[in-house]
Protein backbone atom coordinates (compact mmCIF):
# COMPACT_ATOMS: atom_id res chain seq x y z
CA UNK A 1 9.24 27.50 57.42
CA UNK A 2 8.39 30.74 56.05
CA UNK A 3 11.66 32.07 55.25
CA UNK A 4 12.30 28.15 53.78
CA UNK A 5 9.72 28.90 51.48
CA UNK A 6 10.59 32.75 50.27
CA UNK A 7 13.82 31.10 49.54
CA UNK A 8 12.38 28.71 47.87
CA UNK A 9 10.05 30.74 45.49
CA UNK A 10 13.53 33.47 45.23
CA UNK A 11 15.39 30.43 43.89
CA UNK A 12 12.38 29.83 41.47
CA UNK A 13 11.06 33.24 40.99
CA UNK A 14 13.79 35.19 39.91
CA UNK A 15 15.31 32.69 37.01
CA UNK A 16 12.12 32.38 35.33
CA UNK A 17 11.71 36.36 35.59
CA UNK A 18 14.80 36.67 33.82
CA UNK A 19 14.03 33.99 31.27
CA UNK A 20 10.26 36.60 30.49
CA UNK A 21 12.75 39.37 30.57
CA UNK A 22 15.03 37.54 27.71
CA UNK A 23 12.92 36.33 25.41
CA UNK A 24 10.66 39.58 25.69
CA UNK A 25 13.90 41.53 24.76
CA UNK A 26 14.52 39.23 22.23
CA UNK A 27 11.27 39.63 20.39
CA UNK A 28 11.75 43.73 20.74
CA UNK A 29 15.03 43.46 18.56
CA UNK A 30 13.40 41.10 16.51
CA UNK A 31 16.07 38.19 17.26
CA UNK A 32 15.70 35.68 14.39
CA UNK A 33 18.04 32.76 14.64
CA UNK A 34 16.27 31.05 11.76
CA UNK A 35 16.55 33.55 9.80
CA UNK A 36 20.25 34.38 10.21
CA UNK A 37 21.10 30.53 9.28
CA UNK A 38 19.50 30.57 6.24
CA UNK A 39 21.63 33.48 5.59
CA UNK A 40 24.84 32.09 6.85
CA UNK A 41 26.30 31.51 3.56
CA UNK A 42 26.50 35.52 2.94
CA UNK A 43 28.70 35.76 6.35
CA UNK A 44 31.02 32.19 4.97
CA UNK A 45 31.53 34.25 1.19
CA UNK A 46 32.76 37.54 3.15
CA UNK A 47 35.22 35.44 5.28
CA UNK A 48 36.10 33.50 2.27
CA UNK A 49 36.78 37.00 0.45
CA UNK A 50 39.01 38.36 3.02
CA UNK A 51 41.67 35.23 2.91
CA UNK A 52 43.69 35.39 2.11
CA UNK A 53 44.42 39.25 2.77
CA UNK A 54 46.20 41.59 0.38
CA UNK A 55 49.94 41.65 1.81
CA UNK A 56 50.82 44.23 -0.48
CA UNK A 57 48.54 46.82 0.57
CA UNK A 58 50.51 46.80 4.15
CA UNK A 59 52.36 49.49 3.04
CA UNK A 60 49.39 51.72 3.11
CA UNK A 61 47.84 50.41 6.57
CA UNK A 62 51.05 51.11 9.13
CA UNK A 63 50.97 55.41 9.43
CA UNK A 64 47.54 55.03 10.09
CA UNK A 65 47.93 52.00 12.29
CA UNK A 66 50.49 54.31 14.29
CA UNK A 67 48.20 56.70 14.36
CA UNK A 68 45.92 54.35 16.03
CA UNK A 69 48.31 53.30 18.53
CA UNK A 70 49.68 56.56 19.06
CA UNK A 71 46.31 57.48 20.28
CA UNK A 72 45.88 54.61 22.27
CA UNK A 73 49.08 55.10 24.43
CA UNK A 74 48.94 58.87 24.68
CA UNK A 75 45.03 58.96 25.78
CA UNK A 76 45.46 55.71 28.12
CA UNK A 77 48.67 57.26 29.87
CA UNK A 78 47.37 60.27 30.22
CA UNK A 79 43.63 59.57 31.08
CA UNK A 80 45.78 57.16 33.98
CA UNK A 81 47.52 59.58 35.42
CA UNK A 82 44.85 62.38 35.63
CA UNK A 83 42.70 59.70 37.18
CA UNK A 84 45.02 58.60 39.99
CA UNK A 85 45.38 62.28 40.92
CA UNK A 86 41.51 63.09 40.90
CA UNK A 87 40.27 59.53 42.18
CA UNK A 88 41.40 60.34 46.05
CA UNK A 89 39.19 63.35 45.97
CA UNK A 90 35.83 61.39 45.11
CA UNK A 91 36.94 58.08 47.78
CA UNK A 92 34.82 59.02 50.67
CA UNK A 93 37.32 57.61 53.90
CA UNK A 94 39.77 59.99 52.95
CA UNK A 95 38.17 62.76 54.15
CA UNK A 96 38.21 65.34 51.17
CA UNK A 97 34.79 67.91 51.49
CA UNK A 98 32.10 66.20 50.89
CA UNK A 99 30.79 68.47 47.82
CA UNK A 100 34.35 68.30 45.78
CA UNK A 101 33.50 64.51 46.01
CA UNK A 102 29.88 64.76 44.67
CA UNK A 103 30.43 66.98 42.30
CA UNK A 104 33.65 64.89 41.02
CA UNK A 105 31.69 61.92 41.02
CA UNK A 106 28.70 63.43 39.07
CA UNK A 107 31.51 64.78 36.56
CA UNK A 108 33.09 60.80 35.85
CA UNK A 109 29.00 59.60 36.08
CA UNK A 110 28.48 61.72 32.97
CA UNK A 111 31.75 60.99 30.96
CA UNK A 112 30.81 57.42 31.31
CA UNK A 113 28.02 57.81 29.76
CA UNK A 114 29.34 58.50 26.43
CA UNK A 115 31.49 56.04 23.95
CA UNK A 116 34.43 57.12 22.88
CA UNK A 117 33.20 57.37 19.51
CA UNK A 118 30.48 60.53 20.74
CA UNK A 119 33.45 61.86 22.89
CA UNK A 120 35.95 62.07 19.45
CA UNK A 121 33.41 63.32 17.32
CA UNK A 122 32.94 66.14 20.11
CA UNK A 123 36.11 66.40 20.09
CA UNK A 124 36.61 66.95 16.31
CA UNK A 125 33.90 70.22 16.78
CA UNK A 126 36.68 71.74 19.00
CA UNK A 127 39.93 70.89 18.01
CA UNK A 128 39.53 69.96 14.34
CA UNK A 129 39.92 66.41 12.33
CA UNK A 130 43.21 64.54 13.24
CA UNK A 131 44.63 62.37 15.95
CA UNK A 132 44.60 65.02 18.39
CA UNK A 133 41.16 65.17 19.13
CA UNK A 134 41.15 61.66 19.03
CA UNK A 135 43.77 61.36 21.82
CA UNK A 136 41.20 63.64 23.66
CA UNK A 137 38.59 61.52 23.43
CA UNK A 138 40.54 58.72 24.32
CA UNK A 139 42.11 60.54 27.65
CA UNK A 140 38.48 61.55 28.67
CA UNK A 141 37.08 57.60 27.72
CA UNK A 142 40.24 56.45 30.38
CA UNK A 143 40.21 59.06 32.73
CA UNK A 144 36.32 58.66 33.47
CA UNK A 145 36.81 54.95 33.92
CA UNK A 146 40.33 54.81 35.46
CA UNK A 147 38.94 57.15 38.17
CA UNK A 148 35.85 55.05 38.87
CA UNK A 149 37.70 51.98 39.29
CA UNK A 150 39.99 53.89 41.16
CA UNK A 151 38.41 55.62 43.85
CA UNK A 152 36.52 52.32 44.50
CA UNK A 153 39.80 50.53 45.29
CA UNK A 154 40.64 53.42 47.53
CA UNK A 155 37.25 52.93 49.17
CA UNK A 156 37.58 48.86 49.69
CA UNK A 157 41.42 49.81 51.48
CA UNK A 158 42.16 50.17 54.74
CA UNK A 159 42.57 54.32 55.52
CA UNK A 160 44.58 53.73 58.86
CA UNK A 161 47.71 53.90 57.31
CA UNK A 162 46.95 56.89 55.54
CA UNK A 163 45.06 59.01 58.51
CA UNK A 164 47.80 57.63 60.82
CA UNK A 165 50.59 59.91 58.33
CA UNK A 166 48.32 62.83 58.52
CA UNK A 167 48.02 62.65 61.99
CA UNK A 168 51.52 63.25 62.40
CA UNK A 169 51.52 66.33 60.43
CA UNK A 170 52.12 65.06 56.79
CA UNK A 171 50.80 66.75 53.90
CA UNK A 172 47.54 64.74 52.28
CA UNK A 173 49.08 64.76 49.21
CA UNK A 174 52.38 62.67 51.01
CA UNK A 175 50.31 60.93 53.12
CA UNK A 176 48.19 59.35 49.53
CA UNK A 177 51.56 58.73 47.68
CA UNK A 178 52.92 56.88 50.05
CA UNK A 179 50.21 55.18 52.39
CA UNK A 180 47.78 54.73 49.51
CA UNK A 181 49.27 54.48 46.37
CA UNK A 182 51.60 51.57 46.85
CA UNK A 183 48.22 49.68 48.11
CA UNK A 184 46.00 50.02 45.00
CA UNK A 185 49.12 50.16 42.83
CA UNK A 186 49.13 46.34 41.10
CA UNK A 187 45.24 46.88 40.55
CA UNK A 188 46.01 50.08 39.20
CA UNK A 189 48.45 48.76 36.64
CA UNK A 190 46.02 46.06 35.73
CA UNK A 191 43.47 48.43 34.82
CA UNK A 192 45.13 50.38 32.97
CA UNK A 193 47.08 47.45 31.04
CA UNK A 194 43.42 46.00 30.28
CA UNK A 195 42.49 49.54 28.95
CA UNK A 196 45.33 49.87 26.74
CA UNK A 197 43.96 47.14 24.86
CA UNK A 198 40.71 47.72 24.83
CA UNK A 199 41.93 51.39 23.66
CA UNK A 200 43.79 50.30 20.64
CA UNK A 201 40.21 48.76 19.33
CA UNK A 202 38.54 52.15 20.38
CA UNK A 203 41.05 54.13 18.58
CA UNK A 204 40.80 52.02 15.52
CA UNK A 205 37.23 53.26 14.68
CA UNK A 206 37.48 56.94 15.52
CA UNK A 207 38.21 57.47 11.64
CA UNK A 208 34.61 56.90 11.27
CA UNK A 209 34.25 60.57 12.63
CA UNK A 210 37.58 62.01 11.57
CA UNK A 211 39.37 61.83 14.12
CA UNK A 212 42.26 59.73 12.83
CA UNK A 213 43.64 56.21 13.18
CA UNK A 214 42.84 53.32 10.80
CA UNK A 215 39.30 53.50 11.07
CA UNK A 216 38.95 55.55 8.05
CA UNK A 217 40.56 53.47 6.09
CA UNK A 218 39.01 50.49 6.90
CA UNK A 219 35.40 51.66 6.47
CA UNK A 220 36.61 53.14 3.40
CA UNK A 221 37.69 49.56 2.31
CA UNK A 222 34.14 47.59 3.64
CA UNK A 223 32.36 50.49 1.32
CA UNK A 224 34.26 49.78 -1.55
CA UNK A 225 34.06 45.91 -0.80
CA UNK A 226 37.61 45.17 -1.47
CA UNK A 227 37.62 42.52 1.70
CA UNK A 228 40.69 41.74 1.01
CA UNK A 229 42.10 44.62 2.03
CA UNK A 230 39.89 44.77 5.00
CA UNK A 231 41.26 41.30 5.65
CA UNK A 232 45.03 42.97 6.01
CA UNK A 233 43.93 45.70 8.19
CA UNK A 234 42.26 42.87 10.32
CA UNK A 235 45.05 40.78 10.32
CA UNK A 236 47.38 43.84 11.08
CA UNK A 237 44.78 44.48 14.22
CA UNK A 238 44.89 41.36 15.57
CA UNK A 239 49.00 41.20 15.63
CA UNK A 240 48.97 44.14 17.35
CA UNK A 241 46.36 42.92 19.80
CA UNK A 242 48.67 40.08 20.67
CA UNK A 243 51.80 42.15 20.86
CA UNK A 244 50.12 44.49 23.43
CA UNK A 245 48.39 41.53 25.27
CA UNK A 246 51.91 39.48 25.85
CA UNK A 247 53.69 42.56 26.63
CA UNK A 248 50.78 43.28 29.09
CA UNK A 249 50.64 39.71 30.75
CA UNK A 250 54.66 40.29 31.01
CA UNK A 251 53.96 43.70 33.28
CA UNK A 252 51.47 42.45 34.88
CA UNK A 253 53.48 39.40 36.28
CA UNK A 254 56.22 42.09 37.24
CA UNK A 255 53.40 43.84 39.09
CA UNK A 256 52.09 41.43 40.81
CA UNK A 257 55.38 40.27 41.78
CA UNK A 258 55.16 36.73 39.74
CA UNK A 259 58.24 37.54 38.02
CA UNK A 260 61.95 39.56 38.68
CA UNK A 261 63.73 40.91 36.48
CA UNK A 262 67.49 42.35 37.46
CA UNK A 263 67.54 46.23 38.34
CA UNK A 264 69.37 47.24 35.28
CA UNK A 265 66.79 45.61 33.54
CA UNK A 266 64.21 47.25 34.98
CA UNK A 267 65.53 50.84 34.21
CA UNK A 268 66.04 49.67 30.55
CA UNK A 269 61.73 48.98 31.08
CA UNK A 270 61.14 52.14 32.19
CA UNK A 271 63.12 54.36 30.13
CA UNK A 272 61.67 52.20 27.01
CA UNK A 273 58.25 52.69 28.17
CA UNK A 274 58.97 56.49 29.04
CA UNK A 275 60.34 56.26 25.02
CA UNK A 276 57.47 55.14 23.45
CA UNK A 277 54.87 57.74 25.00
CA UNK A 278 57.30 60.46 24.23
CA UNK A 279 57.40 59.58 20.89
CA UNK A 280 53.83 58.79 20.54
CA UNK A 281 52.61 62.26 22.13
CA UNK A 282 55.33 64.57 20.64
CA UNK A 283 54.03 63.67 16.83
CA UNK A 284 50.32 63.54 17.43
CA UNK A 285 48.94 66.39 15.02
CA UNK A 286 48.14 69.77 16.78
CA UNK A 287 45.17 71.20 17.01
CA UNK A 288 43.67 72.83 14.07
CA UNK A 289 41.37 75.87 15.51
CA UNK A 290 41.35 77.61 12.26
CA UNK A 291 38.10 75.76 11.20
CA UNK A 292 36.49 75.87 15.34
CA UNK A 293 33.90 78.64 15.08
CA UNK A 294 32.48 80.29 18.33
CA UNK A 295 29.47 80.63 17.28
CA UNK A 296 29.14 76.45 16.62
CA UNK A 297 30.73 76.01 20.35
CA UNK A 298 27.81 78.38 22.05
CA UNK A 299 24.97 76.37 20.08
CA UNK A 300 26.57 73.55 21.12
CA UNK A 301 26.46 74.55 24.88
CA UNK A 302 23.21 76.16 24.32
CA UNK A 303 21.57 72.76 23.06
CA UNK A 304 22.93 70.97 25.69
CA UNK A 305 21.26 73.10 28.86
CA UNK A 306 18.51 73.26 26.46
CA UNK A 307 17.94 69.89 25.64
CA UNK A 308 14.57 69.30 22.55
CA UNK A 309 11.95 68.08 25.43
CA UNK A 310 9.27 67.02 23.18
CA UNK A 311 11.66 64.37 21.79
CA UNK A 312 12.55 63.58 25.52
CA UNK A 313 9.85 62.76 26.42
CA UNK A 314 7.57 61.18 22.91
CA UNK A 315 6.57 57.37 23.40
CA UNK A 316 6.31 56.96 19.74
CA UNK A 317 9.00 54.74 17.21
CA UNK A 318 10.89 57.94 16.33
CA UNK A 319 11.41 59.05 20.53
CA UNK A 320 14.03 59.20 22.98
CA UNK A 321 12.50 56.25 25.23
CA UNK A 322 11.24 54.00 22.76
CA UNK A 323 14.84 54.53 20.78
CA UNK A 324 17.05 54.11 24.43
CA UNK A 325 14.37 51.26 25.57
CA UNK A 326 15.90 49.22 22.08
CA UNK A 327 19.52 50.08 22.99
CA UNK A 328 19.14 48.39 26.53
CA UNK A 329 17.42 45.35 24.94
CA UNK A 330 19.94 44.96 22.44
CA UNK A 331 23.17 45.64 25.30
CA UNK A 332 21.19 42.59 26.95
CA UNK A 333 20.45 40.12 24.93
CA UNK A 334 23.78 40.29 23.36
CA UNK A 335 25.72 40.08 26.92
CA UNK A 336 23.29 37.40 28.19
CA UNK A 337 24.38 35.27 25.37
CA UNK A 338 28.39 36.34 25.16
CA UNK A 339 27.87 35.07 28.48
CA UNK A 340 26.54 32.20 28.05
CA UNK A 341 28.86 31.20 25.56
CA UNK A 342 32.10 32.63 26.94
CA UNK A 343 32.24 30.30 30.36
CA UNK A 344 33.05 26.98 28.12
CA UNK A 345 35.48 28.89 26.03
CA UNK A 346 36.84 30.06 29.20
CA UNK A 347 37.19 26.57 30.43
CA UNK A 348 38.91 25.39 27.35
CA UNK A 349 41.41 28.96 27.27
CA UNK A 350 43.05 27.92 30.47
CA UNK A 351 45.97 25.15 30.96
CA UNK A 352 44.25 23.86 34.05
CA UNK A 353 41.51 22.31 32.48
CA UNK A 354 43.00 21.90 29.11
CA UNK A 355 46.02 20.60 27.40
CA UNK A 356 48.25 23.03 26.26
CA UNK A 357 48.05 22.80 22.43
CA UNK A 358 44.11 23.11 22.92
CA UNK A 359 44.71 26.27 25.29
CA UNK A 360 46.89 28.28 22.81
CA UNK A 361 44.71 27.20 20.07
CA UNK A 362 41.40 28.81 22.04
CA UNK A 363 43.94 31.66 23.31
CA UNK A 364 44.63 32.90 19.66
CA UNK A 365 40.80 32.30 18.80
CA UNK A 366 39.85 34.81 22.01
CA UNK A 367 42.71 37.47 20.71
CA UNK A 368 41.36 37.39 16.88
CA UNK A 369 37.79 37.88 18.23
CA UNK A 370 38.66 40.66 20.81
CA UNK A 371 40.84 42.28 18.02
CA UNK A 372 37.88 43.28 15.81
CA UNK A 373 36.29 46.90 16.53
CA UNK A 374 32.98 46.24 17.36
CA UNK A 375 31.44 48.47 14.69
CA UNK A 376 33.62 46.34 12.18
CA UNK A 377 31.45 43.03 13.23
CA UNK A 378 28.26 45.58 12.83
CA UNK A 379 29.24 45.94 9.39
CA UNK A 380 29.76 42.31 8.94
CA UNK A 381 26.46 41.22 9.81
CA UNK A 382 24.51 43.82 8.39
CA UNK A 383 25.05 41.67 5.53
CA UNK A 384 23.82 38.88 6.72
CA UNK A 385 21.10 39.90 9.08
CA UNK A 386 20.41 43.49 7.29
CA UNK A 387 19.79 46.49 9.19
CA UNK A 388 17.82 46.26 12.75
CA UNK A 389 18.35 46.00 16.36
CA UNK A 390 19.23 41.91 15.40
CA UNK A 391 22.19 42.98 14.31
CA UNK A 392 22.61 44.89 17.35
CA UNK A 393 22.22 41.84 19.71
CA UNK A 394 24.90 39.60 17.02
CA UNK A 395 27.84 42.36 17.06
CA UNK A 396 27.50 43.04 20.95
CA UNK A 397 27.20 38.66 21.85
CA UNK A 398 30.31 38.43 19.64
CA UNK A 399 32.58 41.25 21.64
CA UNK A 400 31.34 39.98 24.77
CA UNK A 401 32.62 36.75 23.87
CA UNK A 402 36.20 38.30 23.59
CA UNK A 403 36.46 40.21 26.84
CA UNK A 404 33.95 37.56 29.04
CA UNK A 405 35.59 35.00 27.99
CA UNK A 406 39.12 36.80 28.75
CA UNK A 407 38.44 37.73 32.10
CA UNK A 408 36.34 34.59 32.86
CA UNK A 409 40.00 32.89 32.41
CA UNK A 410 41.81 35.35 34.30
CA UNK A 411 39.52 34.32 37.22
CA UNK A 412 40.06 30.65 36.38
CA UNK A 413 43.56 30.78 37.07
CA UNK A 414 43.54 32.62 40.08
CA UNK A 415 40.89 29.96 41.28
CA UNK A 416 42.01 27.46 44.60
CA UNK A 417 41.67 24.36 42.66
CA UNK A 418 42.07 22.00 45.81
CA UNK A 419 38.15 20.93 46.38
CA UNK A 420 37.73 20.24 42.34
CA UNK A 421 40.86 17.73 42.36
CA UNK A 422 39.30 16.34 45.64
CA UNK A 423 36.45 15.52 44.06
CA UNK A 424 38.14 14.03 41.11
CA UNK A 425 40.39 12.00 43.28
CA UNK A 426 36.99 10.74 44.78
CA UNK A 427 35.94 9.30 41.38
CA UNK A 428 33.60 12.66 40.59
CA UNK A 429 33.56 12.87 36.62
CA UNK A 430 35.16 16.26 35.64
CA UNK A 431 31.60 17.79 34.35
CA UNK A 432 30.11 17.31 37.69
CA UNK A 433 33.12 18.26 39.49
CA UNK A 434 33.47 21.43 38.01
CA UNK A 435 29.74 22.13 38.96
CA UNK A 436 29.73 21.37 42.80
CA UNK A 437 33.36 23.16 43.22
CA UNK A 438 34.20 25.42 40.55
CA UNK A 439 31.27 27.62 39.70
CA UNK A 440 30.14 28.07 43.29
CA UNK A 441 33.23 29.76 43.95
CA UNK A 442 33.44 31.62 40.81
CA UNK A 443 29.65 32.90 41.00
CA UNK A 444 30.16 36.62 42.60
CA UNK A 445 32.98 37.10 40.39
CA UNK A 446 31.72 36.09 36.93
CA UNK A 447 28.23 38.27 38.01
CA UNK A 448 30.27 41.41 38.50
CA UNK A 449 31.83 40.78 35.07
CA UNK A 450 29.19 40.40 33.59
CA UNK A 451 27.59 43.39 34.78
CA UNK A 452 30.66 45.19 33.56
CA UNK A 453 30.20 43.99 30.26
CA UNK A 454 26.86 45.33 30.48
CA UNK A 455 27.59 48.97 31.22
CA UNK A 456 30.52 48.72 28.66
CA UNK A 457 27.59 47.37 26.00
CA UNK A 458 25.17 49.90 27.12
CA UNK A 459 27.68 52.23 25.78
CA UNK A 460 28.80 50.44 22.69
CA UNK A 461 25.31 49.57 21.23
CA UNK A 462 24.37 53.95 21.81
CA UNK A 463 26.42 54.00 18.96
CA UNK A 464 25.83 50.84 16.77
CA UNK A 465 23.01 52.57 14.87
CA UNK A 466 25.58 54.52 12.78
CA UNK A 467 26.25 51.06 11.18
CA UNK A 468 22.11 50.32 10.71
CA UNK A 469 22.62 48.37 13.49
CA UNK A 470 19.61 49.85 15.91
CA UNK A 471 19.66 51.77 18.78
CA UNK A 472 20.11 55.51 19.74
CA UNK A 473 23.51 56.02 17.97
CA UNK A 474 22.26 56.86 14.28
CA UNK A 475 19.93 59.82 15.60
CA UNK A 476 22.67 60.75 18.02
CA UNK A 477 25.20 61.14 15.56
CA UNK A 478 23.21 62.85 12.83
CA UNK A 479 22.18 65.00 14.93
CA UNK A 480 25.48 66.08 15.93
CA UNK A 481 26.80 66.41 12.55
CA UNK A 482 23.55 68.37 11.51
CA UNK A 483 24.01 70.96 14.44
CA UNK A 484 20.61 69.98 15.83
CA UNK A 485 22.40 70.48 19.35
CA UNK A 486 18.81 70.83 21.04
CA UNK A 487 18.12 67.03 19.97
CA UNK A 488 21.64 66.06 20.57
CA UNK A 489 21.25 67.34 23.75
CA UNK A 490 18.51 65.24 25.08
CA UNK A 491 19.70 62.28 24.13
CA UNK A 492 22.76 63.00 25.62
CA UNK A 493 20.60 63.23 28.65
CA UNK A 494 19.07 60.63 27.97
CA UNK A 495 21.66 58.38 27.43
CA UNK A 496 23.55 59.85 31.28
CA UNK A 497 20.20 58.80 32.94
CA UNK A 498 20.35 55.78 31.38
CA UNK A 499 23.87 54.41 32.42
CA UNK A 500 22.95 55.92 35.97
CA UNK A 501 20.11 53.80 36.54
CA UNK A 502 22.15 50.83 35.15
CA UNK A 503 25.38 51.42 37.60
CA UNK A 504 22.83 51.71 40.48
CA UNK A 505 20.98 48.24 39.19
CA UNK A 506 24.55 46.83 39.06
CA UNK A 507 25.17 48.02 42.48
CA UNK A 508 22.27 46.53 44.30
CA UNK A 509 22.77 43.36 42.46
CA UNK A 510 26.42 42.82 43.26
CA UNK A 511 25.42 43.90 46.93
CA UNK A 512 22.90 40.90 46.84
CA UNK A 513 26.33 38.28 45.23
């Protein structure tokens, strides 16, 4: 009876905790939905001013969209492959020392800390403006990731095959390629297909800091307020979302072994592939040290072991916790309702709910949402909202949408469908069907996306206050680009502490689903 009745009040308990929790939140960031509708007709005249877009500025938007890609597949391939080298050595049942695998996975805890956005504008201090040091930033974003996600498929496989090899004398390094490798290879692949993607949109604002790609150029344009231009290099985005997502979805399905293709073919793939990063690496811009100054890169360090520990640690409006307390409000409220409203999108995104027509019309709707940088929609509702942590929680609930309701599909169709059309066969209405058979199974897999989406926001709103959009990102930033690396430094810290404590809260609650 007792353990009925903590069930009972767990059940009870813990939704209305996390209703306090999101409307407490939501008053912190000063959510105002009243507000924004009265204001809606400033978002409808921007819209309205970018279509239709101004086809004859394309001309000027493709070397910097190459740029943008360029640095998307150089940093992705690369940041992949130095990941599936390095990810063995931090998967404990492989047996590597103990301390390599701490200190490895203390090294990825702290590059995933940081946006990619910090990491370029890092970058830019060391290597000088261009699309080199944002293809750094891009392989360090991928390769902290990649290895996370890496050496935790290592860890879920079975190591018998792999101990068995090196039992019988073969090299460790043998023994992973071909024991190991083949086993986490199609989840792999799908990582780093996803990330490709999600690169090209992190590449596309890394002009904000110099570090090339279109980003320039379309800030540059929202200044000015020529939307119609902006609506080009949007429209010019989201075609090159869609390329990269088809041409994903086609890999994948070779992966995965859905689909054959002849072995001729399949050479032709490879060597085309090996083409295009060739070409995209070979005419990235070098390095320009002439402007890096040794003197700027020892402050730099300096600040950083030396972080400004009065700011650390002040309470007040203008501190590190009260500042990083209004980033994880805003990451929260704005996943909690992407959430919300990405598992009906996802229902109507996937043929086996949906007709067809409806499904490719919600598909393209999904692709133009997820193909606008997220500091693009910051901009967008700045003008509507005005500056504040509001505008925070609107920009990150809109890019959840896009990838929530993305992966929410994925898991759709890879759901057993079998007790939902028993149900309907049974006379069950489809609503209530999809209640009592769908959802149940799809619970501990749409929790751990969410919780993704989380970390991912956690990141992305550290760097939404460059935009007036709240948050620790202005301060960050300007304190970067004023040399204050003391201040820079603890918020650095404060921002690896941070995503720690999140990945651990993720942890125990996917432990608990």
């Amino acid at each position: 009876m007792n353990k009925r009745k903590l069930h009972l009040f767990q059940r009870v308990a813990i939704p209305l905790g996390f209703l306090c929790l999101f409307f407490l939140a939501a008053r912190f960031t000063g959510c105002d939905l009243a507000a924004f509708w009265k204001r809606r007709s400033h978002l409808t005249d921007l819209v309205a001013d970018m279509i239709p877009p101004d086809f004859s500025y394309i001309r000027k938007i493709l070397l910097p969209l190459f740029y943008t890609i360029q640095m998307s597949v150089t940093g992705t391939v690369l940041g992949a492959f130095f990941a599936i080298a390095a990810a063995p050595f931090a998967a404990a049942n492989l047996k590597f020392p103990a301390a390599l695998r701490r200190i490895l996975r203390i090294l990825i805890q702290v590059l995933r800390s940081f946006p990619a956005l910090i990491l370029a504008l890092t970058a830019t201090f060391l290597f000088g403006l261009g699309t080199f040091a944002g293809t750094f930033a891009i392989t360090l974003y991928t390769f902290a990731i990649m290895t996370k996600l890496t050496y935790e498929d290592i860890s879920a496989a079975d190591p018998k095959p792999y101990l068995a090899l090196c039992s019988m004398g073969v090299s460790r390094f043998q023994a992973y390629v071909h024991a190991v490798i083949p086993d986490i290879a199609p989840g792999f692949l799908t990582n780093a297909l996803y990330l490709l993607e999600a690169n090209v949109r992190h590449s596309s604002i890394l002009g904000y800091v110099g570090a090339g790609g279109i980003g320039l150029l379309l800030n540059e344009k929202i200044s000015w307020l020529e939307f119609d231009k902006v609506g080009m290099i949007l429209l010019m985005l989201f075609l090159t979302v869609c390329a990269i997502e088809y041409f994903s979805r086609y890999l994948a399905s070779l992966v995965r072994g859905e689909r054959r293709i002849k072995k001729e073919h399949a050479r032709l793939l490879v060597l085309f592939l090996a083409a295009v990063f060739v070409i995209c690496t070979v005419t990235l811009s070098p390095p320009d040290f002439s402007r890096t100054s040794p003197q700027t890169l020892r402050n730099m360090l300096d600040g950083f072991l030396h972080p400004d520990w009065s700011f650390f640690f002040s309470t007040g409006k203008d501190g590190l916790f009260y500042l990083l307390l209004e980033t994880v409000c805003i990451a929260f409220i704005g996943t909690v309702i992407g959430a919300v409203l990405s598992i009906p999108l996802a229902f109507l995104n996937t043929r086996r709910f949906v007709p067809a027509p409806v499904c490719f019309l919600f598909n393209l709707l999904i692709m133009g949402i997820r193909s606008v940088p997220f500091l693009v929609y910051g901009l967008i509702f700045i003008r509507v909202s005005g500056p504040g942590a509001f505008t925070g929680v609107l920009t990150l609930a809109v890019c959840s949408i896009g990838l929530l309701t993305k992966r929410f599909t994925e898991s759709l169709d890879a759901l057993d469908m079998r007790p939902y059309h028993a149900l309907l066969a049974m006379g069950v209405r489809p609503f209530p069907a999809i209640c009592h058979s769908v959802l149940p199974q799809l619970k501990p897999v749409f929790t751990s996306i969410v919780l993704y989406r989380f970390d991912v926001n956690i990141r992305e709103a550290s760097v939404l206050g460059l935009v007036g959009a709240g948050g620790i990102g202005a301060p960050l930033i300007f304190s970067m680009n004023q040399y204050a690396w003391s201040k820079a430094g603890s918020i650095l810290l404060g921002l690896i502490l941070l995503v720690w404590l999140i990945d651990l809260l993720s942890s125990k609650i996917g432990e608990q689903n």
